[in-house]
C-alpha atoms as a PDB file:
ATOM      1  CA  UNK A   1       2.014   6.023  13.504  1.00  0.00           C
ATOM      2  CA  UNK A   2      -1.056   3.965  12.880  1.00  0.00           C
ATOM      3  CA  UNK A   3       0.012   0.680  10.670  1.00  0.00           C
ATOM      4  CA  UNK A   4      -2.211   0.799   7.129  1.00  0.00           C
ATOM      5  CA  UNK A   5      -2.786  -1.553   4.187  1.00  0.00           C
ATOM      6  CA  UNK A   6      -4.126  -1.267   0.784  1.00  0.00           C
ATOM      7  CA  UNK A   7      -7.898  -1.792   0.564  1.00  0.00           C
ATOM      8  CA  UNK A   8      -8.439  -0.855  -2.979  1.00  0.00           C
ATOM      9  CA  UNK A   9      -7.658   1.338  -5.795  1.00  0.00           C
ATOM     10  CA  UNK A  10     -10.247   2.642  -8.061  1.00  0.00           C
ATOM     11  CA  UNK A  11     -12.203   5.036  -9.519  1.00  0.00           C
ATOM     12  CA  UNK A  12     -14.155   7.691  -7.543  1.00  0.00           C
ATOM     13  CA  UNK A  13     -17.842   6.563  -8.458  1.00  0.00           C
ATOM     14  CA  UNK A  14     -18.784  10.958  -8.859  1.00  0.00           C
ATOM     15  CA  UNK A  15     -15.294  12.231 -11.143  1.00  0.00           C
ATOM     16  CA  UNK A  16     -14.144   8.810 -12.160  1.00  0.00           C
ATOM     17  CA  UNK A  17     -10.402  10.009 -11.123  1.00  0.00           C
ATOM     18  CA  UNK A  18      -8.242   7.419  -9.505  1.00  0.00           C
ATOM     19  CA  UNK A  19      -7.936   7.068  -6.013  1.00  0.00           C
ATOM     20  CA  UNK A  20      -6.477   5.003  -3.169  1.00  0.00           C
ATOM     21  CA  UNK A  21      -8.309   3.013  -0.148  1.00  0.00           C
ATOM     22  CA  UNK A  22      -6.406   2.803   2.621  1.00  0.00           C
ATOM     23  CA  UNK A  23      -7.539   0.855   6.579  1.00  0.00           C
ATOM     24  CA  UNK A  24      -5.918   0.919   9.383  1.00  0.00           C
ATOM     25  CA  UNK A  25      -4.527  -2.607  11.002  1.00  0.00           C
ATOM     26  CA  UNK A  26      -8.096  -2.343  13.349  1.00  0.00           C
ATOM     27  CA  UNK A  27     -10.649  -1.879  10.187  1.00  0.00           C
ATOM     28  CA  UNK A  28     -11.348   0.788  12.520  1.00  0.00           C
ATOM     29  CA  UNK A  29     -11.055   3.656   9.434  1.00  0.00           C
ATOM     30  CA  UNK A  30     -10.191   3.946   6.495  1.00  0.00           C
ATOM     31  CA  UNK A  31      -8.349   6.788   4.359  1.00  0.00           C
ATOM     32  CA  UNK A  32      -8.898   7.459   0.667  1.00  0.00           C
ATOM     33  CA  UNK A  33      -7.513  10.069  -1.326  1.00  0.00           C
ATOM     34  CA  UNK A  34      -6.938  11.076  -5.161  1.00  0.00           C
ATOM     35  CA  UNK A  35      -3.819   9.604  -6.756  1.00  0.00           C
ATOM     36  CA  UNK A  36      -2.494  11.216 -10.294  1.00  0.00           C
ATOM     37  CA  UNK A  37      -3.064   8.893 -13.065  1.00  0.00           C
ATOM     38  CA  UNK A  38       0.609   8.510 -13.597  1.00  0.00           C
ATOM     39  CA  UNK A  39       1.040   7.098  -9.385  1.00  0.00           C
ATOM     40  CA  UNK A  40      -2.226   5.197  -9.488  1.00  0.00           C
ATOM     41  CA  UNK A  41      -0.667   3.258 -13.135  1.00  0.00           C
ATOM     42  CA  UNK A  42       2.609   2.455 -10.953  1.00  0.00           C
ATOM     43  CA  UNK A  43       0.700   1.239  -7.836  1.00  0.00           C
ATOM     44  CA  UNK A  44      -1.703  -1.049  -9.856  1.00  0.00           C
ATOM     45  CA  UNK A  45       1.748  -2.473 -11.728  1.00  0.00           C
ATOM     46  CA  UNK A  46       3.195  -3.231  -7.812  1.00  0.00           C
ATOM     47  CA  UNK A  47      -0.306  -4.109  -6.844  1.00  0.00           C
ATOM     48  CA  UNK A  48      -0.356  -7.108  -9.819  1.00  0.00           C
ATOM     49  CA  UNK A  49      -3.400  -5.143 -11.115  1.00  0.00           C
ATOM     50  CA  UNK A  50      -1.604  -4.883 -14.885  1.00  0.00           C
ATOM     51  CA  UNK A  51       1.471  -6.410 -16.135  1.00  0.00           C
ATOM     52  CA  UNK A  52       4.807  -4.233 -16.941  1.00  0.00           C
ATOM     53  CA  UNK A  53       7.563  -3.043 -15.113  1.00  0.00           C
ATOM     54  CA  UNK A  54       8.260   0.003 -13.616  1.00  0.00           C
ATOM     55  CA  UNK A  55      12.058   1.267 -14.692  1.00  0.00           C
ATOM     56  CA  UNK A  56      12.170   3.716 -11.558  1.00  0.00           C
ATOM     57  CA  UNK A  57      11.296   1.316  -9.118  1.00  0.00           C
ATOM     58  CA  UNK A  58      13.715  -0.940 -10.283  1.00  0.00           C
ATOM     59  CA  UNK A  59      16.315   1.879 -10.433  1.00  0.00           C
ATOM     60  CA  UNK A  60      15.411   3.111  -6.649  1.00  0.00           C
ATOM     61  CA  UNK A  61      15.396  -0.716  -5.564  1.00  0.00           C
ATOM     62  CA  UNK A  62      18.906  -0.910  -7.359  1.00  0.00           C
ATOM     63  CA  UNK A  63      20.390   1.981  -5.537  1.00  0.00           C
ATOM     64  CA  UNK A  64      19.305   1.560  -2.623  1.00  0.00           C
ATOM     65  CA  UNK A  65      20.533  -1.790  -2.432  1.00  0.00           C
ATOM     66  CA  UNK A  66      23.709  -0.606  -3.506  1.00  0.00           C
ATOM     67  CA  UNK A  67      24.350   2.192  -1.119  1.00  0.00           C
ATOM     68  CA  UNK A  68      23.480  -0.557   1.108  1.00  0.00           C
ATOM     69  CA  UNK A  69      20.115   0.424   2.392  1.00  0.00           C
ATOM     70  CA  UNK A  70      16.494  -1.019   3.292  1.00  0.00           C
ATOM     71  CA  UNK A  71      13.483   0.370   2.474  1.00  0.00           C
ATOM     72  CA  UNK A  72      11.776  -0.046   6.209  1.00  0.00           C
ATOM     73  CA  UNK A  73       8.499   1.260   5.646  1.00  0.00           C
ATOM     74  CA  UNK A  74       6.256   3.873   3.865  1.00  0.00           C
ATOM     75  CA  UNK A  75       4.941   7.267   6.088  1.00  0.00           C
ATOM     76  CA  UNK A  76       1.734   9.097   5.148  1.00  0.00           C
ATOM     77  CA  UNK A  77       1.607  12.199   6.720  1.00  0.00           C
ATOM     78  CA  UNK A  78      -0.976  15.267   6.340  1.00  0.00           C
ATOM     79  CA  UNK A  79      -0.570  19.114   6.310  1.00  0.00           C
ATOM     80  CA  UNK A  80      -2.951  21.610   5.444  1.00  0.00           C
ATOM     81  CA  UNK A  81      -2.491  20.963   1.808  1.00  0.00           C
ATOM     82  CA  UNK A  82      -2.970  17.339   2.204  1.00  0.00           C
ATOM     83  CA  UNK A  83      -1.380  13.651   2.368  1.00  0.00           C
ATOM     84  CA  UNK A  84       1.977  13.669   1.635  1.00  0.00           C
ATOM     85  CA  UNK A  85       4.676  10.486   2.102  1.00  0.00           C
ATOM     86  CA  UNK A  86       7.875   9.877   3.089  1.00  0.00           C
ATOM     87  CA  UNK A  87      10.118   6.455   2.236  1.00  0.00           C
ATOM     88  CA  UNK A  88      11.721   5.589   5.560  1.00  0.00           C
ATOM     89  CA  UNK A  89      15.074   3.606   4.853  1.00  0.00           C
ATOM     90  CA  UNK A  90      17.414   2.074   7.243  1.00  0.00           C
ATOM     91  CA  UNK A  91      21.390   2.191   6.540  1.00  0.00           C
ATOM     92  CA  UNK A  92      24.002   0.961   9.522  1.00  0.00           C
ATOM     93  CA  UNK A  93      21.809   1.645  12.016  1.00  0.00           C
ATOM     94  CA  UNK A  94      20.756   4.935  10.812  1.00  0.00           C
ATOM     95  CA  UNK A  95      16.865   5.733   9.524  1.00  0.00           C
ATOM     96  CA  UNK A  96      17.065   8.060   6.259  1.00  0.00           C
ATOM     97  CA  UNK A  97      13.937   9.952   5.211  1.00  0.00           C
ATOM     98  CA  UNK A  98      12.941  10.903   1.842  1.00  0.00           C
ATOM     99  CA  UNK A  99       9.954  12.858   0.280  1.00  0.00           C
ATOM    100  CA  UNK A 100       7.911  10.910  -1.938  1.00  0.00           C
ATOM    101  CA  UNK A 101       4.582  11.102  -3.840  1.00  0.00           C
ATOM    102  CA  UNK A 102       2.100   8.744  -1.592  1.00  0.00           C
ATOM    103  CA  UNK A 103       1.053   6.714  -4.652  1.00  0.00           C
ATOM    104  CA  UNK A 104       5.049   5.777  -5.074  1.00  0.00           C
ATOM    105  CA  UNK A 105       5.624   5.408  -1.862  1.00  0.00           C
ATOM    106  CA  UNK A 106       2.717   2.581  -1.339  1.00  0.00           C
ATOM    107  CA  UNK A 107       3.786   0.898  -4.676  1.00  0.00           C
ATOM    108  CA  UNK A 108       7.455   0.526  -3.671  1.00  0.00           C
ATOM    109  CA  UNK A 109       6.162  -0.379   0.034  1.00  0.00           C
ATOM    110  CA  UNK A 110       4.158  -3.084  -1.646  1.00  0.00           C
ATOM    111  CA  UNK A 111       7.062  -4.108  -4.165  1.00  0.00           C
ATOM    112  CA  UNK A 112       9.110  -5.017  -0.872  1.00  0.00           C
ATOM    113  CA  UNK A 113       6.602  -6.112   1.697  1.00  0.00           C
ATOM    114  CA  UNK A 114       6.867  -3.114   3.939  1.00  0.00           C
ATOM    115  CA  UNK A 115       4.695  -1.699   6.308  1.00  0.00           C
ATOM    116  CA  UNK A 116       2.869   1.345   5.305  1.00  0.00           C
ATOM    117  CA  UNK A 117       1.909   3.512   8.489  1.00  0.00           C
ATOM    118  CA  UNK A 118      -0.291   6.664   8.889  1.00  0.00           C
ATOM    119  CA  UNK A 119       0.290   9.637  10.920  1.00  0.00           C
ATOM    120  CA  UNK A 120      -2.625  11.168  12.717  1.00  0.00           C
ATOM    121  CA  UNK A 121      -1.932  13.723  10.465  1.00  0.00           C
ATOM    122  CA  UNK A 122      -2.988  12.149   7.887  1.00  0.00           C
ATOM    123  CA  UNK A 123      -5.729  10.838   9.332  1.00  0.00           C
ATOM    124  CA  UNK A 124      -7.154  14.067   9.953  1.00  0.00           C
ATOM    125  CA  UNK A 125      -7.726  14.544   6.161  1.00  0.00           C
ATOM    126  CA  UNK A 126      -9.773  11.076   6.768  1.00  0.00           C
ATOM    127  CA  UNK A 127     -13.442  11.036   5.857  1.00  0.00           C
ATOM    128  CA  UNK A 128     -16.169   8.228   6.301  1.00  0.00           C
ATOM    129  CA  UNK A 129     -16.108   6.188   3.302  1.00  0.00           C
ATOM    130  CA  UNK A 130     -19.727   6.072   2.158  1.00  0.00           C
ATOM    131  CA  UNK A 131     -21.118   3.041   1.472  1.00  0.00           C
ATOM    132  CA  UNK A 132     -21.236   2.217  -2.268  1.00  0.00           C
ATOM    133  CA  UNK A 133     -17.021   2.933  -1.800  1.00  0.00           C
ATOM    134  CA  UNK A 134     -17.335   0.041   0.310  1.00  0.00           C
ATOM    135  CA  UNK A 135     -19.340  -2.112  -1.199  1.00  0.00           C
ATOM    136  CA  UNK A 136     -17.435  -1.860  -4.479  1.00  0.00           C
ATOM    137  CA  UNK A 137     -13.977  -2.582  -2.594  1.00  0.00           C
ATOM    138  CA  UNK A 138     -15.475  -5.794  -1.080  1.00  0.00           C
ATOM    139  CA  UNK A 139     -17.276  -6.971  -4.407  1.00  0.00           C
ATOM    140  CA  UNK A 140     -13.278  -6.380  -6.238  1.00  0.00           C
ATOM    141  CA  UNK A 141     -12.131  -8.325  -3.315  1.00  0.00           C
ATOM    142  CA  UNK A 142     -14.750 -10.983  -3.678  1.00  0.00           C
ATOM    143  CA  UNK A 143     -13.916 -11.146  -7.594  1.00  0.00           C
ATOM    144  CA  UNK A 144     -10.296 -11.894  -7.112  1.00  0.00           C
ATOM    145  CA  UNK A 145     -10.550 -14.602  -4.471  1.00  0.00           C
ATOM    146  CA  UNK A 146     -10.243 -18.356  -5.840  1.00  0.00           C
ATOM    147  CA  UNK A 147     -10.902 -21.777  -4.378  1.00  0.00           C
ATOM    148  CA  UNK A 148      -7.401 -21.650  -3.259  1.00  0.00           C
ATOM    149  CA  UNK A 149      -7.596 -18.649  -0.996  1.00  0.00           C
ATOM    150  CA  UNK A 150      -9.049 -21.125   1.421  1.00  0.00           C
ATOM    151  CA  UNK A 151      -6.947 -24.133   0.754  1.00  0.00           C
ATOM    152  CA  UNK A 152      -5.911 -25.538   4.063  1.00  0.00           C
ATOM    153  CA  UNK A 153      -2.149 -24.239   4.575  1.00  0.00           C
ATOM    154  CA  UNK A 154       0.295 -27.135   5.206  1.00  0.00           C
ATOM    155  CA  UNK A 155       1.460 -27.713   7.981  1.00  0.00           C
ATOM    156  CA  UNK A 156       5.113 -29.100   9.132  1.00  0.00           C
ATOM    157  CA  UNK A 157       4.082 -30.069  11.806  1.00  0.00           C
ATOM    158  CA  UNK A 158       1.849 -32.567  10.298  1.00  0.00           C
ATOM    159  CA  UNK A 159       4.002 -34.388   8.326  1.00  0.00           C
ATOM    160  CA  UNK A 160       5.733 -35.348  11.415  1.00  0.00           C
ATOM    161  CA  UNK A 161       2.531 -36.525  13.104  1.00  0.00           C
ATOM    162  CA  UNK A 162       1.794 -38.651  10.531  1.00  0.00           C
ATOM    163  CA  UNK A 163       5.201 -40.980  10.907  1.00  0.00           C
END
């Protein structure tokens, strides 16, 4: 499984339908693919891209905590259909699969700070992201970044020094 994070999620520049950017851990390539508006709404909410909740999240978080389980990470896999997902949750000791729609799957991944990993599989559906894809991903990325972003981080370490 090849470890993946969220690049972007936009519009497709040709049929204006949402879709999903997705790069694995080594920039090395990235996977995009067509959400349904209803998944792409529910990943921008887990994303902080609009405000609002999202009931069944909160319900599936619920449960699972519960039944005393941990999401552990979010699997895109491929099949001759296309990319599919699976949550991956961990209960005493045990790993627990479920089928999931890969916009849900990321969102809830996100929502907990879990990995989200690719299967070659999935990679196979892969194709080179062209270049105004890219550039628009980097100029949303660009947008969003503040004076903070590179705010020296603090240091505990320093504090000491300084007595």
């Amino acid at each position: 499984m090849i470890p993946m994070h969220v690049i972007d999620l936009c519009s497709c520049p040709r049929s204006e339908s949402p879709m999903v950017l997705l790069e694995d851990e080594r920039s090395a390539r990235w996977l995009a693919f067509y959400l349904p508006m209803n998944e792409a709404n529910r990943l921008a909410r887990a994303l902080g891209r609009v405000h609002g909740c999202v009931p069944i999240f909160d319900l599936t978080e619920a449960l699972a905590s519960r039944l005393g389980a941990a999401l552990v990470r979010a699997e895109i896999h491929g099949d001759e259909r296309g990319v599919r997902a699976m949550l991956v949750y961990e209960r005493g000791g045990a790993e627990l699969s479920f089928d999931c729609h890969p916009g849900d799957a990321m969102a809830l991944a996100v929502r907990t700070a879990r990995p989200i990993v690719a299967a070659e599989t999935a990679l196979a559906h892969a194709c080179p992201v062209d270049g105004e894809l890219r550039k628009h991903a980097v100029r949303r990325w660009l947008a969003a970044l503040s004076p903070a972003d590179f705010a020296k981080a603090t240091d505990p370490r320093d504090s000491a020094r300084e007595s």
